[in-house]
Protein backbone atom coordinates (compact mmCIF):
# COMPACT_ATOMS: atom_id res chain seq x y z
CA UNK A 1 152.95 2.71 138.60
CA UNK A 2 150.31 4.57 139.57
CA UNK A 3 151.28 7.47 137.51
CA UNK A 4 151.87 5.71 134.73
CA UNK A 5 148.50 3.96 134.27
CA UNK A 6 147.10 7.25 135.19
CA UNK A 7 148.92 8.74 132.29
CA UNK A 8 147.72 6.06 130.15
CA UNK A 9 144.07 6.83 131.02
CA UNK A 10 144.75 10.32 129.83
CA UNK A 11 146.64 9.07 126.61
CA UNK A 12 143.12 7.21 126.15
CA UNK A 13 141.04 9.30 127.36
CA UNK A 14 142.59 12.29 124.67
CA UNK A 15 142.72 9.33 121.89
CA UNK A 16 138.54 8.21 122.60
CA UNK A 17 138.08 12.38 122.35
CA UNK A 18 140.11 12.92 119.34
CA UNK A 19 138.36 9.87 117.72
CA UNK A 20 134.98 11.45 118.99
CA UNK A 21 135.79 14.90 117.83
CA UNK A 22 137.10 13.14 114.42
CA UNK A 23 133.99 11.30 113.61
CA UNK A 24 132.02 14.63 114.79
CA UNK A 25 134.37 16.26 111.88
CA UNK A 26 133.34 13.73 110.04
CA UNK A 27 129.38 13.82 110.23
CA UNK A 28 129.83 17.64 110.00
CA UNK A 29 131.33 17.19 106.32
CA UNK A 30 128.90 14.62 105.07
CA UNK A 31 125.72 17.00 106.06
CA UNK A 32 127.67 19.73 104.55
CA UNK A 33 128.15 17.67 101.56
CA UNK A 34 125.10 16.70 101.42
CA UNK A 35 123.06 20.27 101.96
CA UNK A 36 125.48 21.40 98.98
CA UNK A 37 124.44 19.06 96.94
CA UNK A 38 120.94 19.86 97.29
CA UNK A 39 121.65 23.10 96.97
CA UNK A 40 123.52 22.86 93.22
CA UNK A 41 120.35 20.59 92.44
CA UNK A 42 118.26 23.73 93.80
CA UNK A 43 120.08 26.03 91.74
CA UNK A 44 120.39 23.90 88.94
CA UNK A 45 116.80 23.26 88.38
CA UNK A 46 116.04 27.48 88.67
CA UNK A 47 118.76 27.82 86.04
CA UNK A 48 116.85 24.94 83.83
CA UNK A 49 113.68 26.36 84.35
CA UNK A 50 114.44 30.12 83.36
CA UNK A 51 116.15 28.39 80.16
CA UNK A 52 113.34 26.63 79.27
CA UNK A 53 110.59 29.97 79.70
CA UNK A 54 113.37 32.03 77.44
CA UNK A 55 113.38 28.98 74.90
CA UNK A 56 109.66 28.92 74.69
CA UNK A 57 109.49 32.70 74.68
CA UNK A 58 111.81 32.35 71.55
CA UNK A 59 109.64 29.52 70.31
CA UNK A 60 106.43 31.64 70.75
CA UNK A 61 107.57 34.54 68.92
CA UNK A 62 109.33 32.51 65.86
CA UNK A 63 106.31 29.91 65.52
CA UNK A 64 103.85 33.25 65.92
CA UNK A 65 105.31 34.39 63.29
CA UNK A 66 105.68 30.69 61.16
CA UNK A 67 101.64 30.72 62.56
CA UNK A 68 100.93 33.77 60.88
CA UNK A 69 102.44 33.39 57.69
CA UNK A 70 101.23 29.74 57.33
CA UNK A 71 97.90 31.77 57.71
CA UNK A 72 98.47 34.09 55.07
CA UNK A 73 100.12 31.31 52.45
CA UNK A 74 96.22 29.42 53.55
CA UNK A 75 94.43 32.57 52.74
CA UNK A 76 96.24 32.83 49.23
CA UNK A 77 95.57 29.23 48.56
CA UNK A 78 91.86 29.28 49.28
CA UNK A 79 91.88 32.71 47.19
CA UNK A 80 93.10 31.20 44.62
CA UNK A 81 91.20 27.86 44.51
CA UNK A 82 88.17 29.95 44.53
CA UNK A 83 89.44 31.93 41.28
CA UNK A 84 90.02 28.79 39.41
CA UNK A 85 86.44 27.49 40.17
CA UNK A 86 85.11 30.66 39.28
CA UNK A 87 87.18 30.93 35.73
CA UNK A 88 86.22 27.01 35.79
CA UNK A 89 82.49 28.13 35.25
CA UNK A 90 82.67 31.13 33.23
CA UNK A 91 84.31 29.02 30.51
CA UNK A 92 82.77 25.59 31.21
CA UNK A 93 80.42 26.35 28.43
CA UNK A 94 82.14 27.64 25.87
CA UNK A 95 85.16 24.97 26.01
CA UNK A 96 82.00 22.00 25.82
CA UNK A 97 80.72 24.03 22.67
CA UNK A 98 83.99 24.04 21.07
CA UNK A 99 85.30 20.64 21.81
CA UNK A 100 81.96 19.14 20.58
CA UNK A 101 81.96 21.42 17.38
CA UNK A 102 85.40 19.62 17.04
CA UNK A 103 84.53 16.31 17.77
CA UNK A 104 81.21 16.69 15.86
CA UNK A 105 81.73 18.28 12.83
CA UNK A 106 84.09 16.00 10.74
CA UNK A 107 84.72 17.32 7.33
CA UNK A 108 86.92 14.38 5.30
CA UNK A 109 89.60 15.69 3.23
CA UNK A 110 92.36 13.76 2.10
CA UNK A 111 95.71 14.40 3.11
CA UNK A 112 98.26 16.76 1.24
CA UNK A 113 100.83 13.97 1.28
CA UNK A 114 98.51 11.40 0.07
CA UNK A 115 99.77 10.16 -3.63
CA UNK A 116 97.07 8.26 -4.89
CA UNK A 117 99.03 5.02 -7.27
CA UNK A 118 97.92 5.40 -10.48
């Protein structure tokens, strides 16, 4: 009998270092897991990153661009406010003279289609 709870022992001994070696397995994958998981997070956040500096490159040169046009469309607009202001008083006087003249000197007349009733 001797033998045979002896072989038992073993049978539990090999079971407790199967189990043992099982959970070891076991831890082994979860770190493993885990330190791959950082490192797609890792990797993922370089990829992000060097998407983002290209984007705003792109940005930088198309809004440089928008930037420097909207500059030159402001330039045009101030050049030509400043020509209408100056046209503005060049003829300020004259147009005054001409609309008073107009307003001013009434000359009656009767109208061509005016019948008068006899």
């Amino acid at each position: 009998m001797t033998s045979q709870s002896q072989g038992i022992q073993q049978l539990l001994q090999a079971e407790k270092r199967a189990k043992d070696k099982l959970e070891e397995a076991k831890k082994r994958k979860g770190k493993r897991l885990k330190q791959a998981k950082e490192e797609a997070t890792a990797e993922i956040n370089h990829y992000r990153l060097q998407r983002e500096k290209e984007f705003r490159n792109k940005e930088t040169s198309v809004m440089g661009s928008q930037g420097n046009l909207s500059a030159k469309i402001e330039e045009q607009t101030t050049e030509a406010i400043r020509n209408l202001t100056s046209s503005y008083h060049r003829n300020m006087e004259s147009m005054m003279k001409k609309l008073l003249s107009t307003i001013c000197d009434i000359s009656p007349e009767i109208h061509p289609n005016f019948r008068p009733e006899v």
